[in-house]
PDB file of N, CA and C in Angstrom:
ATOM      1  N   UNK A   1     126.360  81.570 110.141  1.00  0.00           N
ATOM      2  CA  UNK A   1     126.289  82.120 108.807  1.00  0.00           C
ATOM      3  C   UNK A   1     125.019  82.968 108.683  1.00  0.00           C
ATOM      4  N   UNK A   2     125.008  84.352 107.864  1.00  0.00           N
ATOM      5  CA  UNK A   2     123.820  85.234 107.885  1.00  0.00           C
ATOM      6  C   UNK A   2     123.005  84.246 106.847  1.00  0.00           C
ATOM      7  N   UNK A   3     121.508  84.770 107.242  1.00  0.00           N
ATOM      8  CA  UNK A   3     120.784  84.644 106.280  1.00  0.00           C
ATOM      9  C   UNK A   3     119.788  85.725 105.892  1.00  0.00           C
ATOM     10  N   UNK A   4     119.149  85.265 104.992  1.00  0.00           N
ATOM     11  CA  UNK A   4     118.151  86.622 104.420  1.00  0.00           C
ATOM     12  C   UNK A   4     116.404  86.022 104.210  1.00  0.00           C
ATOM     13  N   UNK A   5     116.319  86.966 105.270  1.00  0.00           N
ATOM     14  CA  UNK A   5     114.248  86.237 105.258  1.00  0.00           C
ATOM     15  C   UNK A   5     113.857  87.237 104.370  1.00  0.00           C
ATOM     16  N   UNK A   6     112.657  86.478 103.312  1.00  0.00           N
ATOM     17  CA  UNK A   6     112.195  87.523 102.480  1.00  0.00           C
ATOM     18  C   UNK A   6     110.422  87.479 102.736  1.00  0.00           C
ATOM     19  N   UNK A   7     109.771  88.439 102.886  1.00  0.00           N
ATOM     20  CA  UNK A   7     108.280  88.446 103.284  1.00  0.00           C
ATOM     21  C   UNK A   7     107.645  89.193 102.245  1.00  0.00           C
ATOM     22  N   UNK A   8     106.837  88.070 101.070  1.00  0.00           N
ATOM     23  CA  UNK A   8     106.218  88.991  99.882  1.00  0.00           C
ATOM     24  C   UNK A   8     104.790  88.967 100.375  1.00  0.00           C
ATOM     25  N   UNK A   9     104.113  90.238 100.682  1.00  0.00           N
ATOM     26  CA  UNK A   9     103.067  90.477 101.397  1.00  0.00           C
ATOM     27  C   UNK A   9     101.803  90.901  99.982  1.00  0.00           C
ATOM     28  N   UNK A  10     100.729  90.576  99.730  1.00  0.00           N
ATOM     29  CA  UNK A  10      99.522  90.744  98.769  1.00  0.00           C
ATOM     30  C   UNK A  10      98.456  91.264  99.523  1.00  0.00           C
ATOM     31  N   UNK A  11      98.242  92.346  98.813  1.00  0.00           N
ATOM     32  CA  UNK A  11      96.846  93.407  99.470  1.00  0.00           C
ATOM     33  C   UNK A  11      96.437  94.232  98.713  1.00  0.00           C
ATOM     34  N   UNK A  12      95.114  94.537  98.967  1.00  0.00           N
ATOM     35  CA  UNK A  12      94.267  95.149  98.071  1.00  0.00           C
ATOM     36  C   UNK A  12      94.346  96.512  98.514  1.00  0.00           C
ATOM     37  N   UNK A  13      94.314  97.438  96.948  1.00  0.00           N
ATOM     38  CA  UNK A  13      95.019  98.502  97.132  1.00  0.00           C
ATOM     39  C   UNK A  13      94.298  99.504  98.235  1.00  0.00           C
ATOM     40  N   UNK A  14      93.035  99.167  98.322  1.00  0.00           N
ATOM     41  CA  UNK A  14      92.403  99.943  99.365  1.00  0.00           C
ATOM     42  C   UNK A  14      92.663 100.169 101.478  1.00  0.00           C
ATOM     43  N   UNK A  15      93.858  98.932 101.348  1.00  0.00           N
ATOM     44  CA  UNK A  15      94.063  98.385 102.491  1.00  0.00           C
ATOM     45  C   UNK A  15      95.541  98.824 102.973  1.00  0.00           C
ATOM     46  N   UNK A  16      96.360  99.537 101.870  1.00  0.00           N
ATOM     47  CA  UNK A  16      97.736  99.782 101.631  1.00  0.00           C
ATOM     48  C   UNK A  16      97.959 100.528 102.983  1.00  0.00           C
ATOM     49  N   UNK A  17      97.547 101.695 103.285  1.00  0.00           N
ATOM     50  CA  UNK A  17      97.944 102.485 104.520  1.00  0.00           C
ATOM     51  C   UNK A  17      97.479 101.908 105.464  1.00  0.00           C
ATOM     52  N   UNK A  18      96.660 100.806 105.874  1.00  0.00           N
ATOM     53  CA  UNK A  18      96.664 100.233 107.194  1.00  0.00           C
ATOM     54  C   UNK A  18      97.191  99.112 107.235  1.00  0.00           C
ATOM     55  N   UNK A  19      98.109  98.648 105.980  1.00  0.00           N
ATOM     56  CA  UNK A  19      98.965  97.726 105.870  1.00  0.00           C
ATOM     57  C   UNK A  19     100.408  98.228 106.151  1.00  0.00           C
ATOM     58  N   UNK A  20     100.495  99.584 105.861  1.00  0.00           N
ATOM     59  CA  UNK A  20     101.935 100.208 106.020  1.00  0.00           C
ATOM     60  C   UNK A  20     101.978 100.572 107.405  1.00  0.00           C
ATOM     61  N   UNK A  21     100.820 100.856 108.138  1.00  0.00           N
ATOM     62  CA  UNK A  21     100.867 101.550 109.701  1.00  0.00           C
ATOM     63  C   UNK A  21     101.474 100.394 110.659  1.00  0.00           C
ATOM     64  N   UNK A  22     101.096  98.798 109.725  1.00  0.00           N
ATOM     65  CA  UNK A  22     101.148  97.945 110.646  1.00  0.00           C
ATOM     66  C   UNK A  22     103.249  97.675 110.639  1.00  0.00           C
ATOM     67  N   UNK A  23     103.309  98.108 109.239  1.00  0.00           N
ATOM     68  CA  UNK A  23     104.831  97.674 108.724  1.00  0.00           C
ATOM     69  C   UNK A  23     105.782  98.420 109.228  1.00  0.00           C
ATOM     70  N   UNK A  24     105.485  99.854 109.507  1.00  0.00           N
ATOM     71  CA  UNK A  24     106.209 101.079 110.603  1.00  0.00           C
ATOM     72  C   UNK A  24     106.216 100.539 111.856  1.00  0.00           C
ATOM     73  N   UNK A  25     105.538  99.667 112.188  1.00  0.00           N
ATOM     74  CA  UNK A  25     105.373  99.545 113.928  1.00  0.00           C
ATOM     75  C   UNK A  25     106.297  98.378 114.041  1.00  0.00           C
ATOM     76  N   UNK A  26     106.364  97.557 113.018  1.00  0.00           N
ATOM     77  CA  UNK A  26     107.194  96.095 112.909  1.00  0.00           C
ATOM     78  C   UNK A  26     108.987  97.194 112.562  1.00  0.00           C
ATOM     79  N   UNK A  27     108.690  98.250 111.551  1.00  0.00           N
ATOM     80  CA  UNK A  27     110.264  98.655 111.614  1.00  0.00           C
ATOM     81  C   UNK A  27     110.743  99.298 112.567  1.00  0.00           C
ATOM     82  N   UNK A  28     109.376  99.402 113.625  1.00  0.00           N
ATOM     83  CA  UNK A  28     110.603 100.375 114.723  1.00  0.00           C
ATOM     84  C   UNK A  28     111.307  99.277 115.768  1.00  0.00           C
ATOM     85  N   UNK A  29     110.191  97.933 116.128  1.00  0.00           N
ATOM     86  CA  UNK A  29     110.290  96.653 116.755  1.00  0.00           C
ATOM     87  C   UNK A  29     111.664  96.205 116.447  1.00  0.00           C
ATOM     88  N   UNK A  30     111.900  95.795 115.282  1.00  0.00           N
ATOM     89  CA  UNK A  30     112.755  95.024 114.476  1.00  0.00           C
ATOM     90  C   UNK A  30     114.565  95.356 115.011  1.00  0.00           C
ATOM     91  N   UNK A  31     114.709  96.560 114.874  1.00  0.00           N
ATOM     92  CA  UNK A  31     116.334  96.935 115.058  1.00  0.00           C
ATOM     93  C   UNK A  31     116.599  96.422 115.825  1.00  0.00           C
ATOM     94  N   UNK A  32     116.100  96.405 116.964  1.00  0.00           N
ATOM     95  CA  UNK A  32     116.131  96.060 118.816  1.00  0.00           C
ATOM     96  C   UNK A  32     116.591  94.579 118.820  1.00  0.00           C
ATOM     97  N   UNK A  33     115.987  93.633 117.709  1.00  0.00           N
ATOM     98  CA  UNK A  33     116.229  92.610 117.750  1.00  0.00           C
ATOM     99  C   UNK A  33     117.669  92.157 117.814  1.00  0.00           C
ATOM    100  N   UNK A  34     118.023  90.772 118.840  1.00  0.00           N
ATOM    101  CA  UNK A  34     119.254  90.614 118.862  1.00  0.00           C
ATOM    102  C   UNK A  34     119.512  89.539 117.056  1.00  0.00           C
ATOM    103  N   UNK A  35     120.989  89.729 116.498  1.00  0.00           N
ATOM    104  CA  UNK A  35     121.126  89.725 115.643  1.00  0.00           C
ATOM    105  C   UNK A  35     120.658  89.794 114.013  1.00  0.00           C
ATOM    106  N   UNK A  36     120.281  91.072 114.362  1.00  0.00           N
ATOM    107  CA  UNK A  36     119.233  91.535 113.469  1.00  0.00           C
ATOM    108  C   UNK A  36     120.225  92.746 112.691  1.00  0.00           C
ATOM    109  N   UNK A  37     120.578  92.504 111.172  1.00  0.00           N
ATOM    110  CA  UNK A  37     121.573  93.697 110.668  1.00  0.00           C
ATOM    111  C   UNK A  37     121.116  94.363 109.739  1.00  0.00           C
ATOM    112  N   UNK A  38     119.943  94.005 108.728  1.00  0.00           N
ATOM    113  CA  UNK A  38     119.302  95.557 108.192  1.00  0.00           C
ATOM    114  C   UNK A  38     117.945  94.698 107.482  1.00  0.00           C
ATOM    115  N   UNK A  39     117.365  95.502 106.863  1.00  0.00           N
ATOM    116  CA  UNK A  39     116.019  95.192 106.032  1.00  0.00           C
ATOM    117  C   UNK A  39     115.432  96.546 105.058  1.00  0.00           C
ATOM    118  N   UNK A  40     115.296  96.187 104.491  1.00  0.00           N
ATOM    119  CA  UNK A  40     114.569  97.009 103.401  1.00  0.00           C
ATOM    120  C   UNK A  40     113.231  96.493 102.872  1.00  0.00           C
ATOM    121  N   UNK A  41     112.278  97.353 102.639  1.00  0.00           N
ATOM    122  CA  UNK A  41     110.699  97.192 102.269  1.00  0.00           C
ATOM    123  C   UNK A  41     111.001  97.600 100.292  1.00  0.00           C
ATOM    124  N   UNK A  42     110.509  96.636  99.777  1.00  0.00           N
ATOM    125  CA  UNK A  42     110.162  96.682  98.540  1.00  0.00           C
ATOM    126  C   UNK A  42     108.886  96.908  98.046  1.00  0.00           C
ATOM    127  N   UNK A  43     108.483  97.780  96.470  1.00  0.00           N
ATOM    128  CA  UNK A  43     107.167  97.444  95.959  1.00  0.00           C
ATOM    129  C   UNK A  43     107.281  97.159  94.565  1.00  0.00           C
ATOM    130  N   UNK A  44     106.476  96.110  94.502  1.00  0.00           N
ATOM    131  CA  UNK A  44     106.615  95.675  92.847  1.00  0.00           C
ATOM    132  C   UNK A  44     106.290  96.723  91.718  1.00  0.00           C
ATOM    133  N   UNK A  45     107.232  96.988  91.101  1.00  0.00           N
ATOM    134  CA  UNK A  45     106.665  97.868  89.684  1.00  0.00           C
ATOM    135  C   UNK A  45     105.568  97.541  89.159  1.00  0.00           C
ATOM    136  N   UNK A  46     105.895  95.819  88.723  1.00  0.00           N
ATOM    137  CA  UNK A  46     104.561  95.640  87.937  1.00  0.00           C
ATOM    138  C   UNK A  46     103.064  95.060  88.344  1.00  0.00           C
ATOM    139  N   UNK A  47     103.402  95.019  89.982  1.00  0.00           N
ATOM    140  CA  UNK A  47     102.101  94.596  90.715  1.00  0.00           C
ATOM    141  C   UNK A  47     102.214  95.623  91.848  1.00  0.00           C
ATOM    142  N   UNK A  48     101.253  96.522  91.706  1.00  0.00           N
ATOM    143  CA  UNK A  48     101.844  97.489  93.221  1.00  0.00           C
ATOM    144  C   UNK A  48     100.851  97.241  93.787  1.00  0.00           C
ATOM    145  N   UNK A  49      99.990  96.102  94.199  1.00  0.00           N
ATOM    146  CA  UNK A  49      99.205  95.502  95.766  1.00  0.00           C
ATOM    147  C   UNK A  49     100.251  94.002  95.744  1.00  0.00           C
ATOM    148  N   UNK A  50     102.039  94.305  95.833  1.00  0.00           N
ATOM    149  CA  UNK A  50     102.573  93.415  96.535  1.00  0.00           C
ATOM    150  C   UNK A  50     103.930  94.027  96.911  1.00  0.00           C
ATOM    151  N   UNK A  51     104.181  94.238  97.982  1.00  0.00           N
ATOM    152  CA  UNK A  51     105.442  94.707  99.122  1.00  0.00           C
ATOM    153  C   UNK A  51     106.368  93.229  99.704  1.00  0.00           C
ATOM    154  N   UNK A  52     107.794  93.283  99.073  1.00  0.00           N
ATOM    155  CA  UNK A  52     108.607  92.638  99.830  1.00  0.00           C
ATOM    156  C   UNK A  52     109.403  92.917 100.942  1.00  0.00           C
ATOM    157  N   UNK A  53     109.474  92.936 101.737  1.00  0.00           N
ATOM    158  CA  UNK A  53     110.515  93.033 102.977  1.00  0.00           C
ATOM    159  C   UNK A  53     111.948  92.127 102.999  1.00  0.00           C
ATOM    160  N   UNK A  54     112.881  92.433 102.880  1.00  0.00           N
ATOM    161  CA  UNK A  54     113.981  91.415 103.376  1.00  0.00           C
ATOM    162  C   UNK A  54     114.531  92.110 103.788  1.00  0.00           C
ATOM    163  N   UNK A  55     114.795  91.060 104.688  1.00  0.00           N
ATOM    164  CA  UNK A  55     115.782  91.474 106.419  1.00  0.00           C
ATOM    165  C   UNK A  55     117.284  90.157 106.539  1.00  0.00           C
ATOM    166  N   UNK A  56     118.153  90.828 107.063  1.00  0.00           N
ATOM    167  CA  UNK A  56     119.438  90.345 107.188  1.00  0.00           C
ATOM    168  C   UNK A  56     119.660  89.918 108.253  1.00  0.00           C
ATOM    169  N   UNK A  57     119.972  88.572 108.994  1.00  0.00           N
ATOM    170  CA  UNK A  57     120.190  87.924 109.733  1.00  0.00           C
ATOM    171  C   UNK A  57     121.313  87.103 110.548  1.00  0.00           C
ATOM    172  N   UNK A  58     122.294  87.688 111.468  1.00  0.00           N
ATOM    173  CA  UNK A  58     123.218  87.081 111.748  1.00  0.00           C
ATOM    174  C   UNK A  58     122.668  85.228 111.205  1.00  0.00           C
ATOM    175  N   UNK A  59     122.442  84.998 112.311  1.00  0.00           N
ATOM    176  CA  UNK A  59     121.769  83.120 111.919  1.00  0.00           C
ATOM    177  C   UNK A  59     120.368  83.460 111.530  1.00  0.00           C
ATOM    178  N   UNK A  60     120.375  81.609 111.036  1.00  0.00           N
ATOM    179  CA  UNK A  60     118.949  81.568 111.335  1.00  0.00           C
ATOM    180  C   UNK A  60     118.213  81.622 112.516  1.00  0.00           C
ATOM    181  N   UNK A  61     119.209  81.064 113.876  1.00  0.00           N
ATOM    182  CA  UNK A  61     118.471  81.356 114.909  1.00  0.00           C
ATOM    183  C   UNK A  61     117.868  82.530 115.594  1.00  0.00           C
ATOM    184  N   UNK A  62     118.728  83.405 114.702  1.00  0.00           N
ATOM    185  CA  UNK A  62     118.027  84.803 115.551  1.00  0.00           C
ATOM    186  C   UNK A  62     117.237  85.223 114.393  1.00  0.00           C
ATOM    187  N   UNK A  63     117.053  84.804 113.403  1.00  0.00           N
ATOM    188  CA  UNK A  63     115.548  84.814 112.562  1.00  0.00           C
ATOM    189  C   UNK A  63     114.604  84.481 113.159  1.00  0.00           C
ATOM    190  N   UNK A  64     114.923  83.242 113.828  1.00  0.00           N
ATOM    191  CA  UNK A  64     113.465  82.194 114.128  1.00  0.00           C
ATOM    192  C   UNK A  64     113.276  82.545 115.392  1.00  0.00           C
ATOM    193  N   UNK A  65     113.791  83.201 116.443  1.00  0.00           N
ATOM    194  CA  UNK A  65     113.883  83.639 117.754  1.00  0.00           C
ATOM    195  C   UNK A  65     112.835  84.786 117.671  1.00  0.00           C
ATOM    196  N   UNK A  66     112.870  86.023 116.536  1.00  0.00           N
ATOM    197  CA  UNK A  66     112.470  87.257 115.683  1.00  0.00           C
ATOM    198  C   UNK A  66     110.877  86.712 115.761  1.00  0.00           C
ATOM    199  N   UNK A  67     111.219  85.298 114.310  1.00  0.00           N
ATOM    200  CA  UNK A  67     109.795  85.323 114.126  1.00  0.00           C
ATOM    201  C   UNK A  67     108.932  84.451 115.367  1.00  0.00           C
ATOM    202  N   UNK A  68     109.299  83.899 116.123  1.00  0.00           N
ATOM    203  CA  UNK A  68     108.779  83.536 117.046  1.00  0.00           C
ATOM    204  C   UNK A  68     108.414  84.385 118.377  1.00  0.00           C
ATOM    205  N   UNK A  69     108.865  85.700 117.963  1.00  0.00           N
ATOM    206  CA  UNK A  69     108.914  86.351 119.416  1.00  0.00           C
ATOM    207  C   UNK A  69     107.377  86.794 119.282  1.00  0.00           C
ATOM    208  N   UNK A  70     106.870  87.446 120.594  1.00  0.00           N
ATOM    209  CA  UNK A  70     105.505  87.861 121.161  1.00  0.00           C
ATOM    210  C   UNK A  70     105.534  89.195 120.194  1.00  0.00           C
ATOM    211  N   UNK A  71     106.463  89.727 120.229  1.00  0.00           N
ATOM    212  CA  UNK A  71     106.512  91.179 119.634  1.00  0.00           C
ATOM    213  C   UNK A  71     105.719  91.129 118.398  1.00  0.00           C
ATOM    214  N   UNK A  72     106.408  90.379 117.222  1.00  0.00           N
ATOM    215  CA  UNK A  72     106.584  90.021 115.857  1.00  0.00           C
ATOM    216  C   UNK A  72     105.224  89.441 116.045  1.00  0.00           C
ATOM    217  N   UNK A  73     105.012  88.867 116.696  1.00  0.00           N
ATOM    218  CA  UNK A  73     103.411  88.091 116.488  1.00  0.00           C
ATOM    219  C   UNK A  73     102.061  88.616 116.490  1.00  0.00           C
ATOM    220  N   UNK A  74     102.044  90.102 117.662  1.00  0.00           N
ATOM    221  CA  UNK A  74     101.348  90.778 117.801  1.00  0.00           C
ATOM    222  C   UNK A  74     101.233  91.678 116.317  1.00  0.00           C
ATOM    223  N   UNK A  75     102.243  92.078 115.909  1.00  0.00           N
ATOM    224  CA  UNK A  75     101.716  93.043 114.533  1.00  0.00           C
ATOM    225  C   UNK A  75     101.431  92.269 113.311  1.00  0.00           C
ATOM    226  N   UNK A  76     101.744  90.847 113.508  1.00  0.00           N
ATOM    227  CA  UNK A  76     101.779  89.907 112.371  1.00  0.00           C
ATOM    228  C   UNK A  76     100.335  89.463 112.793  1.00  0.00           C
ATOM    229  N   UNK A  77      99.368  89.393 113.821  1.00  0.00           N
ATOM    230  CA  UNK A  77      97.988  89.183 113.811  1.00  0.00           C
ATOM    231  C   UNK A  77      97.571  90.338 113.384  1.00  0.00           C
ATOM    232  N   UNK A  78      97.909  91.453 113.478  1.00  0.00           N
ATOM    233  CA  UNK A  78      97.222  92.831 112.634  1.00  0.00           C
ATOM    234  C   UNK A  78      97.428  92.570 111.294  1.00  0.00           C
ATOM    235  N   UNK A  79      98.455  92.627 110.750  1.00  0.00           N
ATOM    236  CA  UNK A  79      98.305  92.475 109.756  1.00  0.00           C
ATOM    237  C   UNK A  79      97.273  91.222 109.104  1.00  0.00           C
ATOM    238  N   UNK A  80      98.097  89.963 109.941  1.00  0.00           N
ATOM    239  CA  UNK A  80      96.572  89.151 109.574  1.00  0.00           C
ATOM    240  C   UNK A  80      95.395  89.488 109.290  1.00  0.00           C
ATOM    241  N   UNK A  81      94.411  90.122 110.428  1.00  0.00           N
ATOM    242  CA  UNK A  81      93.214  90.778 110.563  1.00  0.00           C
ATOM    243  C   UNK A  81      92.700  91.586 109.098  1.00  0.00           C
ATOM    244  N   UNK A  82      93.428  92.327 108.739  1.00  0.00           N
ATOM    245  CA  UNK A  82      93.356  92.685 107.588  1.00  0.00           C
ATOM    246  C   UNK A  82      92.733  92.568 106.263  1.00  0.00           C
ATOM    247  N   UNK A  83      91.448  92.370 105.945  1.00  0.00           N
ATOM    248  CA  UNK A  83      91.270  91.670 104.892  1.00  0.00           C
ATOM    249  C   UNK A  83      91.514  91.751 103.531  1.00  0.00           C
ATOM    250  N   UNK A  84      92.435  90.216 102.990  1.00  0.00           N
ATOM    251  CA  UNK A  84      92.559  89.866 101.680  1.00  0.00           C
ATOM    252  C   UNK A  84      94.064  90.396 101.962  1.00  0.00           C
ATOM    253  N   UNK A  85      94.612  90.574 102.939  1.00  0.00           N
ATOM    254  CA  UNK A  85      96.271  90.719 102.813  1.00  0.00           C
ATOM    255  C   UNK A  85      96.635  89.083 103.265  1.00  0.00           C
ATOM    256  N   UNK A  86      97.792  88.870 102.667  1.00  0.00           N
ATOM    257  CA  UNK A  86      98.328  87.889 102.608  1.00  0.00           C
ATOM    258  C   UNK A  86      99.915  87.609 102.558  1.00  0.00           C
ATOM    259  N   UNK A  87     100.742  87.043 103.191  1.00  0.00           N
ATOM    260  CA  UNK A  87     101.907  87.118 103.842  1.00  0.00           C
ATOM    261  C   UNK A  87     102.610  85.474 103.515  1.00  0.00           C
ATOM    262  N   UNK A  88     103.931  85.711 102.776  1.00  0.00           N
ATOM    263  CA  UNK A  88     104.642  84.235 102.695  1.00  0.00           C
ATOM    264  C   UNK A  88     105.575  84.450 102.639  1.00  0.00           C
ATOM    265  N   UNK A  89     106.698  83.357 103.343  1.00  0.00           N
ATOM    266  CA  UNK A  89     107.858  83.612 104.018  1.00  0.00           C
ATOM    267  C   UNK A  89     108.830  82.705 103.131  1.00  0.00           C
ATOM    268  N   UNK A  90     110.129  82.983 103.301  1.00  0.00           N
ATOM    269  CA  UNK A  90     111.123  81.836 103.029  1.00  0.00           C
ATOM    270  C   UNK A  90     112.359  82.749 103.299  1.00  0.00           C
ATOM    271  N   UNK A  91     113.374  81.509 103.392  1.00  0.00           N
ATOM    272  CA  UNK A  91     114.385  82.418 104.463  1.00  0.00           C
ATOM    273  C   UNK A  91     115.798  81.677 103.187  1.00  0.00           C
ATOM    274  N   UNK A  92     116.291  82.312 103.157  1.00  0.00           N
ATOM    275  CA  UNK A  92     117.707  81.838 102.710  1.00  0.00           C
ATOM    276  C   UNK A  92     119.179  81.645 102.882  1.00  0.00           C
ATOM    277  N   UNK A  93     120.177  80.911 102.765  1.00  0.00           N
ATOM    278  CA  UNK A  93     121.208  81.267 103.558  1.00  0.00           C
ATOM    279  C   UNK A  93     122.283  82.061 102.016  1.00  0.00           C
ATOM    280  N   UNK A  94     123.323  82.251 102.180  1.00  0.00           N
ATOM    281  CA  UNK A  94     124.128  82.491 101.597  1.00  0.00           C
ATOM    282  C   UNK A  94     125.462  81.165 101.082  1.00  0.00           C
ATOM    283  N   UNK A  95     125.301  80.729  99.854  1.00  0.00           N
ATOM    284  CA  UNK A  95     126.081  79.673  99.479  1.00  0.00           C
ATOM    285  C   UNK A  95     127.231  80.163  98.627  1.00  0.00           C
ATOM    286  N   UNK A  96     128.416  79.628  98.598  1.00  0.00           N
ATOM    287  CA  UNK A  96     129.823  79.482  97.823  1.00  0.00           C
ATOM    288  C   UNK A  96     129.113  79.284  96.680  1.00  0.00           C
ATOM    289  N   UNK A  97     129.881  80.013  95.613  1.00  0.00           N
ATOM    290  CA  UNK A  97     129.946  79.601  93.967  1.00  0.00           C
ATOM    291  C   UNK A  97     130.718  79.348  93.000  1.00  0.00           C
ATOM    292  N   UNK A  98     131.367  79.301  94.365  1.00  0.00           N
ATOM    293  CA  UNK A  98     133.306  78.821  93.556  1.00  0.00           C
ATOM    294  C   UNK A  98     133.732  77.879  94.519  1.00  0.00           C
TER     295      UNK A  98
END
């Protein structure tokens, strides 16, 4: 079953373009990934030092394969490095409502 990881990222506005250089290098990474089917980058209207990402996921396993890989880790310590950016995750599946 797909799921949907969502990454709401917090940074100070002075930090935005070396926060986005790091987020281009993660979207070119990302496609390549095996079951990996789309993502889109968000910015809050009413807070613009916070960017969401959600990405579409055959499983969770090839989420957690993603976020566990060397690739994903390397631009996710850049971004770390970063100061006063800040990064939190949660992943969701898709449930029946009938």
């Amino acid at each position: 079953m797909s799921v949907k990881a969502f990454i709401k990222r917090k940074f100070p506005r002075d930090k935005e373009n070396e926060l986005f250089n790091c987020l281009r290098s993660l979207r070119n990474i990302v496609p390549r990934q095996s079951g990996y089917i789309s993502g889109e980058y968000l910015k809050a209207i009413d807070h613009p030092d916070e960017i969401m990402t959600i990405s579409t996921w055959f499983s969770y396993e090839d989420w957690q394969a993603w976020f566990e890989s060397e690739d994903r880790r390397k631009v996710q310590a850049e971004i770390d490095a970063i100061d006063g950016v800040t990064s939190e995750y949660a992943v969701y599946r898709y449930i029946k409502t009938r």
